[in-house]
N, C-alpha and C. Protein backbone atom coordinates (compact mmCIF):
# COMPACT_ATOMS: atom_id res chain seq x y z
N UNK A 1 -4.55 -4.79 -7.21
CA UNK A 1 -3.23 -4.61 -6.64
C UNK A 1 -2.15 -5.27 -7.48
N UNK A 2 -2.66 -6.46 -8.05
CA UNK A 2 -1.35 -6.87 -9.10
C UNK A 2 -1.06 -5.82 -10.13
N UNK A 3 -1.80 -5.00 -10.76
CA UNK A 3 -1.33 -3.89 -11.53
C UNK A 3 -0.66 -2.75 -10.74
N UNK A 4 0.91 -2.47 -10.64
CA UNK A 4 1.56 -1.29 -10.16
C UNK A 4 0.81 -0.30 -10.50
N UNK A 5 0.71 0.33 -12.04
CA UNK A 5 1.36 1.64 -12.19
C UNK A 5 -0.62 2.04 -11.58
N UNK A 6 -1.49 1.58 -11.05
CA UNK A 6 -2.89 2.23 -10.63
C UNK A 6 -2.61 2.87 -9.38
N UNK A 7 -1.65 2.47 -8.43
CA UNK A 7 -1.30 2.80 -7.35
C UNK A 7 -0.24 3.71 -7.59
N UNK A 8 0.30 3.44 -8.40
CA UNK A 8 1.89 4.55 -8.73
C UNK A 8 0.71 5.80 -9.55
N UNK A 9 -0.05 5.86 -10.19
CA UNK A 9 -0.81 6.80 -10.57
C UNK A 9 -1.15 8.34 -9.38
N UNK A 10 -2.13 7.12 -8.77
CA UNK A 10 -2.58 7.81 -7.54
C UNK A 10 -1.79 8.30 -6.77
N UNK A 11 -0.63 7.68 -6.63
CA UNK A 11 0.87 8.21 -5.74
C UNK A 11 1.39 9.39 -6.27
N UNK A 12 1.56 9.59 -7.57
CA UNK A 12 2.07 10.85 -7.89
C UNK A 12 0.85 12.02 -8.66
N UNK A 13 -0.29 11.59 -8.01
CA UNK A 13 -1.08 12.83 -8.32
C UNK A 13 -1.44 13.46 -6.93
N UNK A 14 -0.08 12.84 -5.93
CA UNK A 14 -0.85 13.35 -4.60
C UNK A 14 -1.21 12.07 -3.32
N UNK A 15 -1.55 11.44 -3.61
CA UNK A 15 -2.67 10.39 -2.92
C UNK A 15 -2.16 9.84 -1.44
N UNK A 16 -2.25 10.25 -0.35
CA UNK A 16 -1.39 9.74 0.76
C UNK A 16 -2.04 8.54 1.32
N UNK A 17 -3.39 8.08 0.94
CA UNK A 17 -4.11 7.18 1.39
C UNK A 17 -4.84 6.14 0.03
N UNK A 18 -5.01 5.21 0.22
CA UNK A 18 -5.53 4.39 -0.99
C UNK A 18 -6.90 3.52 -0.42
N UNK A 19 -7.66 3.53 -0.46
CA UNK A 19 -8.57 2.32 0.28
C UNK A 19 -8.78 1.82 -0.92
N UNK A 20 -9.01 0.67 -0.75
CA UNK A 20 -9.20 -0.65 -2.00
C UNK A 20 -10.18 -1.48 -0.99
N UNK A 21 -11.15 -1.24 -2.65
CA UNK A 21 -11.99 -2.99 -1.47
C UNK A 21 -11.92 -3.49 -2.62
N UNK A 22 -12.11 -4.77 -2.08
CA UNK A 22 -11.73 -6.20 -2.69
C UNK A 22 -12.16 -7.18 -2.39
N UNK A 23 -12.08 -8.68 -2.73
CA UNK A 23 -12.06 -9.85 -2.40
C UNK A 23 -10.85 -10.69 -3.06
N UNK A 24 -9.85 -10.97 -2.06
CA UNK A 24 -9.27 -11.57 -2.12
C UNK A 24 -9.14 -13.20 -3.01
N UNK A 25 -8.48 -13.50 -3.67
CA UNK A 25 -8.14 -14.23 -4.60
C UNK A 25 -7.43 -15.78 -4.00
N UNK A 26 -6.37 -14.71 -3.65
CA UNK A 26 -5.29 -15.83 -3.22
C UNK A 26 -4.59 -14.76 -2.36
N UNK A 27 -3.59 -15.83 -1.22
CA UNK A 27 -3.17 -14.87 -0.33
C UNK A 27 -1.98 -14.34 -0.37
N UNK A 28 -1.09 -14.68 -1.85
CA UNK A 28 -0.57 -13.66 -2.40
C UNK A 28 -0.85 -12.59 -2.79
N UNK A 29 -1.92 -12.03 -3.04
CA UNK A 29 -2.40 -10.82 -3.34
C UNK A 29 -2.33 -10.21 -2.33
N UNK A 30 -2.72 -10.09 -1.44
CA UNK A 30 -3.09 -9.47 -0.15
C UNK A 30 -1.75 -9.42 0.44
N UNK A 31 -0.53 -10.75 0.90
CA UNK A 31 0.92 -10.60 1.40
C UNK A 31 2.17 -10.17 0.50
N UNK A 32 1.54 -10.20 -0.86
CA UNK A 32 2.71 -9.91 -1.68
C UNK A 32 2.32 -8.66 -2.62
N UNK A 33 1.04 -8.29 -3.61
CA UNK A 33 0.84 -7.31 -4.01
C UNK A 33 0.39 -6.23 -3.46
N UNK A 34 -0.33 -6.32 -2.40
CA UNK A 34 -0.77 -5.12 -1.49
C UNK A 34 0.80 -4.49 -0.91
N UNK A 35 1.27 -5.30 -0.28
CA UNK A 35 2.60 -4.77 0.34
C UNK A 35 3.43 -4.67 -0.58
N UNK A 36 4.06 -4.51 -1.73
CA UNK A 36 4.63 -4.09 -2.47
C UNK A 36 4.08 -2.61 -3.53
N UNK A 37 2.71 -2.39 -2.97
CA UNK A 37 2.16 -1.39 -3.65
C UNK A 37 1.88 -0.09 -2.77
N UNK A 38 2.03 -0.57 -1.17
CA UNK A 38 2.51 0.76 -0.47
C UNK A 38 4.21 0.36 -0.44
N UNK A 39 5.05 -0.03 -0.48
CA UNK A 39 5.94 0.14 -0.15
C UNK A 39 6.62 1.12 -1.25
N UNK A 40 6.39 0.41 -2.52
CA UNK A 40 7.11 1.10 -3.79
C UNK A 40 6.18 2.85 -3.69
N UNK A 41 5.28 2.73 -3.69
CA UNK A 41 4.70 4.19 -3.71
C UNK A 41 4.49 4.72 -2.28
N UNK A 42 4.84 4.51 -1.45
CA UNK A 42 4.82 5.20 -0.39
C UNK A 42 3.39 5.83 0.26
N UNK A 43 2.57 5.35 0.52
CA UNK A 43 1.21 5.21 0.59
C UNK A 43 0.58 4.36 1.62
N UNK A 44 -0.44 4.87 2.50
CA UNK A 44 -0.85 4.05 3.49
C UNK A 44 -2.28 3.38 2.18
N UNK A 45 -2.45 2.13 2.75
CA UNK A 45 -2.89 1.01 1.93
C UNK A 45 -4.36 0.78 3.28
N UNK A 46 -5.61 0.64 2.54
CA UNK A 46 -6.67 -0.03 3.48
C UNK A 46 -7.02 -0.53 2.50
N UNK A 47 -7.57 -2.14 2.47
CA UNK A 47 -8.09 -3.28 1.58
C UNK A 47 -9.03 -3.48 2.81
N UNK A 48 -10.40 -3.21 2.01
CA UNK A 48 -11.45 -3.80 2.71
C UNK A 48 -12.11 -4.93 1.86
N UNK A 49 -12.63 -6.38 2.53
CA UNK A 49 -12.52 -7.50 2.03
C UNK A 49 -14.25 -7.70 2.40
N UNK A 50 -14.40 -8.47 2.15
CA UNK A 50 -15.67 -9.23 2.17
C UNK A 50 -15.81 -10.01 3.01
N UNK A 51 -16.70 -10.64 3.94
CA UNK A 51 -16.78 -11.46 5.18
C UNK A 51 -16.50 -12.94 4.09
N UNK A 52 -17.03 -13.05 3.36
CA UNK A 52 -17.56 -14.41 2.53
C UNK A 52 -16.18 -14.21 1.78
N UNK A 53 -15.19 -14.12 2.10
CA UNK A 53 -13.74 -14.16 1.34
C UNK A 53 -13.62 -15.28 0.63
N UNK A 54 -13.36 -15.99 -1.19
CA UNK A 54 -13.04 -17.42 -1.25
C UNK A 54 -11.54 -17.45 -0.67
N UNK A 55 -10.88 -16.76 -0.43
CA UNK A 55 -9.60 -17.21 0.04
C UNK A 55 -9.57 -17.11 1.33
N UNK A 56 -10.13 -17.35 1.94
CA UNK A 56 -10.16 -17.22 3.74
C UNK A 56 -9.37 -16.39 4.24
N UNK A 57 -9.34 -14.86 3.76
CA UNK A 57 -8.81 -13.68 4.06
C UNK A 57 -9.45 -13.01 4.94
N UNK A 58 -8.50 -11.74 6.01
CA UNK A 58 -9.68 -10.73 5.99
C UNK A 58 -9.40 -9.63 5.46
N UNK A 59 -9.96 -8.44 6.15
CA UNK A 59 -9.09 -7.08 5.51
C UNK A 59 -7.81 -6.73 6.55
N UNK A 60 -7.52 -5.37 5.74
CA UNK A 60 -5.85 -5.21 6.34
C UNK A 60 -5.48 -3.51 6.27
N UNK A 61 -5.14 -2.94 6.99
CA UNK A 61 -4.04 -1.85 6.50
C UNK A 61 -2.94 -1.87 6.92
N UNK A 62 -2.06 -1.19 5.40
CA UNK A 62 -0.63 -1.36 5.87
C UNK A 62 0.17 0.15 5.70
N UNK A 63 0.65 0.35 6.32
CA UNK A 63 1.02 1.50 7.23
C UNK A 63 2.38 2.19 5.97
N UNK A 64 2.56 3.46 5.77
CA UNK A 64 3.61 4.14 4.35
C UNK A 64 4.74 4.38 5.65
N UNK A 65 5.56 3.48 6.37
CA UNK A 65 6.19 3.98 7.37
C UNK A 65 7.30 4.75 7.52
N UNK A 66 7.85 6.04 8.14
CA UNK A 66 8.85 6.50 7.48
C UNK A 66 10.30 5.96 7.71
N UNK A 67 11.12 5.90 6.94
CA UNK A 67 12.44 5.77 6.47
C UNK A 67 13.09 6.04 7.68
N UNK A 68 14.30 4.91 8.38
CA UNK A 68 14.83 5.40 9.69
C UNK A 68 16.03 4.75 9.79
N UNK A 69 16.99 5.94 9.34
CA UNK A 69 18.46 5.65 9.26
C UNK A 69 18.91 4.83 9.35
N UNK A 70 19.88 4.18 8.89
CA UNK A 70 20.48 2.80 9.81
C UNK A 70 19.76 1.50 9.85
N UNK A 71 18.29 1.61 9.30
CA UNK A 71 17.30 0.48 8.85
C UNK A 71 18.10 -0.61 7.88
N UNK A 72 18.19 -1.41 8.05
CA UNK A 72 18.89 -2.76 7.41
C UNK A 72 17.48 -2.81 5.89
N UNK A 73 17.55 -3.14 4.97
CA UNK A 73 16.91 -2.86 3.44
C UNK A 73 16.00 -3.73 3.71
N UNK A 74 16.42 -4.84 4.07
CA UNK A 74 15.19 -5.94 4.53
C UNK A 74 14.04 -5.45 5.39
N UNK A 75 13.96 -4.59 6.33
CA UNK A 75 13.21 -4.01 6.77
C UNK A 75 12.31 -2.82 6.27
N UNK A 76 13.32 -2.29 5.24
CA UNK A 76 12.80 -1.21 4.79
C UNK A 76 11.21 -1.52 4.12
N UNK A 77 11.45 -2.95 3.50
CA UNK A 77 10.76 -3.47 2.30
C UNK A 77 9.82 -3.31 2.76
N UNK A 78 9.05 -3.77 3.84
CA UNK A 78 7.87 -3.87 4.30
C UNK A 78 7.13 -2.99 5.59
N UNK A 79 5.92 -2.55 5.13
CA UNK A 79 5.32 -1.84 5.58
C UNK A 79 4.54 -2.45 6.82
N UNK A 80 4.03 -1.57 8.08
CA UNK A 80 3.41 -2.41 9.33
C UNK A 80 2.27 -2.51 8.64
N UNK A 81 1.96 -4.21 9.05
CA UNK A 81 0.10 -4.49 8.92
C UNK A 81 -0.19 -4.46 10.06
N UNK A 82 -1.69 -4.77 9.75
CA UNK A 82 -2.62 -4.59 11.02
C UNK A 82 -4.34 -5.59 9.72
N UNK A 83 -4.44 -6.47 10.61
CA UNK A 83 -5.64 -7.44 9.70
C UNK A 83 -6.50 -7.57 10.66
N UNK A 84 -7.93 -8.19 10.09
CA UNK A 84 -8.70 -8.38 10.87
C UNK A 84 -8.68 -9.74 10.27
N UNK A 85 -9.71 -10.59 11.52
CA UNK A 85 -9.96 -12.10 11.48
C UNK A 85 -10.92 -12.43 10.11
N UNK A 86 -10.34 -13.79 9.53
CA UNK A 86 -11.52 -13.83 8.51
C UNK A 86 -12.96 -14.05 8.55
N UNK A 87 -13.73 -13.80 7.95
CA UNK A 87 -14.95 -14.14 8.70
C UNK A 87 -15.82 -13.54 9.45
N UNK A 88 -15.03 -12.69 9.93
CA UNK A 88 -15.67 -11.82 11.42
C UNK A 88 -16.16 -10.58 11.19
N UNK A 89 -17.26 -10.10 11.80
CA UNK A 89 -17.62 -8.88 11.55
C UNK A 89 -17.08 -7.91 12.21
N UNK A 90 -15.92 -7.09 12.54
CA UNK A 90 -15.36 -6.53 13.51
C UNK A 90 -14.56 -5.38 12.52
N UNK A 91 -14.27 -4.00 13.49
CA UNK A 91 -13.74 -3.32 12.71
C UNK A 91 -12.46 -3.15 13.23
N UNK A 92 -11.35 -2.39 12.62
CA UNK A 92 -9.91 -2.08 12.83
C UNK A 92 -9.33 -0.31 12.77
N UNK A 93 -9.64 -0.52 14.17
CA UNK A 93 -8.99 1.29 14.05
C UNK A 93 -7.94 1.35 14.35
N UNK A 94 -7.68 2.68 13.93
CA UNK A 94 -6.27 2.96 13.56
C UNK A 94 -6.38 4.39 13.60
N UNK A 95 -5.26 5.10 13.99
CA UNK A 95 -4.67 6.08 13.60
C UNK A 95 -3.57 6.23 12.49
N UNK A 96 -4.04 7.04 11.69
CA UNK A 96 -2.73 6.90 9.98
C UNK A 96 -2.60 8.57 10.33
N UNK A 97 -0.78 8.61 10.20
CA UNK A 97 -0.22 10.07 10.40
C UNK A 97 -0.25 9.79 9.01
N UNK A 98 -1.19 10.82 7.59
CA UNK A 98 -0.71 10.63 6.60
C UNK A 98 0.19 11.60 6.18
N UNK A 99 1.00 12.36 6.74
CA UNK A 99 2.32 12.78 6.69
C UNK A 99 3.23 11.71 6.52
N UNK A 100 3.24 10.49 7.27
CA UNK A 100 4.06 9.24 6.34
C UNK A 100 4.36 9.32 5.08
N UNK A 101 3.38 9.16 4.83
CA UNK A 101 3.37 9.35 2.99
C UNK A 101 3.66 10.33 2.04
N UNK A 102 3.87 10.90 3.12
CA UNK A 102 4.81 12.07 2.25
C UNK A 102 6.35 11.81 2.28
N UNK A 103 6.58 11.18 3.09
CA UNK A 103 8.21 10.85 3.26
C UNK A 103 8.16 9.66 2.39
N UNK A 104 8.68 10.21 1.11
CA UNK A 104 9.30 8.84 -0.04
C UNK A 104 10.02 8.45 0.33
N UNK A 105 11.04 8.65 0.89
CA UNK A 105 12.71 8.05 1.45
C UNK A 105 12.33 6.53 2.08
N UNK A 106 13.33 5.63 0.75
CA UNK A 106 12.98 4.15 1.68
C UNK A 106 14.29 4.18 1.89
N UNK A 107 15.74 4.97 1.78
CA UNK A 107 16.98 4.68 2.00
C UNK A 107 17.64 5.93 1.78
N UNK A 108 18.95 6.08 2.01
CA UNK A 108 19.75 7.41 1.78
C UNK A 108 19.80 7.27 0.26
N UNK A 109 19.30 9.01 0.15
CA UNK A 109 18.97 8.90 -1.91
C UNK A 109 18.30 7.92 -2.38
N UNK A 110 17.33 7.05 -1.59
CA UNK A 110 16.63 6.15 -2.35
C UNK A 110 14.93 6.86 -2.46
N UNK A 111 14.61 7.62 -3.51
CA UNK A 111 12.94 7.92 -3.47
C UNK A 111 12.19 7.51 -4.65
N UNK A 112 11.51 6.19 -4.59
CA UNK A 112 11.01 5.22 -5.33
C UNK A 112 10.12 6.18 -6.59
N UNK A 113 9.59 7.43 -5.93
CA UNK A 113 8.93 8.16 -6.75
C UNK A 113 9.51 9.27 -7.89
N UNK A 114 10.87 9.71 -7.44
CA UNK A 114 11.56 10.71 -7.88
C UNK A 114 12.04 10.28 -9.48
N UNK A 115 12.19 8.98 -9.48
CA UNK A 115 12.65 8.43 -10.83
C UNK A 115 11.68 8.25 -11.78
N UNK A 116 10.44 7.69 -11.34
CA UNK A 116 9.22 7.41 -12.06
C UNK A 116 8.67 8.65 -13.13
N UNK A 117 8.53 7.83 -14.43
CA UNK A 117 8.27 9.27 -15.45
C UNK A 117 6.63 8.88 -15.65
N UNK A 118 5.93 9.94 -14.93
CA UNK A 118 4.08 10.01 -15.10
C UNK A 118 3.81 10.21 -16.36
N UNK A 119 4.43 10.95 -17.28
CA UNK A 119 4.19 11.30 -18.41
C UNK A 119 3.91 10.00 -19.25
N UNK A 120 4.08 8.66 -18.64
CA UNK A 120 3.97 7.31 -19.65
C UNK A 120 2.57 6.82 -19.17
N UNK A 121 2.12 7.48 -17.73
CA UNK A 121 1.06 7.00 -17.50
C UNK A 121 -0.68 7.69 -17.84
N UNK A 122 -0.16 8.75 -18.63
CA UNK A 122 -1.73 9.12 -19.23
C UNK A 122 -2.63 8.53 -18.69
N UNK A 123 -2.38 6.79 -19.59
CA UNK A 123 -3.87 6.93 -19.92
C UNK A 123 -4.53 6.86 -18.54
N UNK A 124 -3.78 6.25 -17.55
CA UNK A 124 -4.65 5.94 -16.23
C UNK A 124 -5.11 7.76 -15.53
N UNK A 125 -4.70 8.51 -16.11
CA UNK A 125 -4.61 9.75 -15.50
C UNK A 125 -5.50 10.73 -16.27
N UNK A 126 -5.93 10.55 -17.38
CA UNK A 126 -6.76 11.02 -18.36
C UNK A 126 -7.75 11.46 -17.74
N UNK A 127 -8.68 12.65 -17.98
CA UNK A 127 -10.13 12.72 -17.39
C UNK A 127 -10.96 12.89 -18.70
């Protein structure tokens, strides 16, 4: 998740959903790069984690929510979570409209994707 353009890849070849498993590092990764990697690409986000986390994490999804007029920017930024306990064996359901993720709009004329040039990202896109 600290690398953007893997998620910005997947975002503009389509991708309305991302699952990532992982083990958490530090819990910046998980509050600051996960949520900045659906927000900028517009993408519902599932990080599935490991019970034995070293960072006493658990897992999480965070929701590509759509764009709603009159939203103050501070809000815009961040996407709804939903985590589970660390440690615990338990699962987290959810319903994901991934039609979300199709709505780029984080602001009036703001579409995080529309500017982005793929053509720099080959190599991640190469087969």
């Amino acid at each position: 998740m600290w690398v953007p353009e893997a998620a910005r890849a997947l975002a503009l070849a389509g991708a309305e959903l991302i699952v990532h498993p992982t083990t958490w590092t530090t819990a910046e990764a998980m509050h600051v790069a996960a949520t900045e990697r659906t927000e900028e690409n517009r993408v519902h986000l599932v990080s599935v984690n490991r019970l034995d986390d070293p960072a006493g994490l658990g897992s999480q999804v965070l929701r590509a929510d759509d764009f709603v007029p009159g939203q103050p920017i501070a809000v815009m930024r961040y996407p709804t979570g939903y985590w589970t306990r660390p440690g615990f064996e338990e699962q987290l359901l959810l319903e994901l409209d991934l039609r979300e993720s199709n709505d780029k709009m984080m602001g009036h004329h703001l579409d995080p994707l529309a500017k982005r040039h793929p053509e720099l990202y080959g190599v991640f896109t190469a087969r």
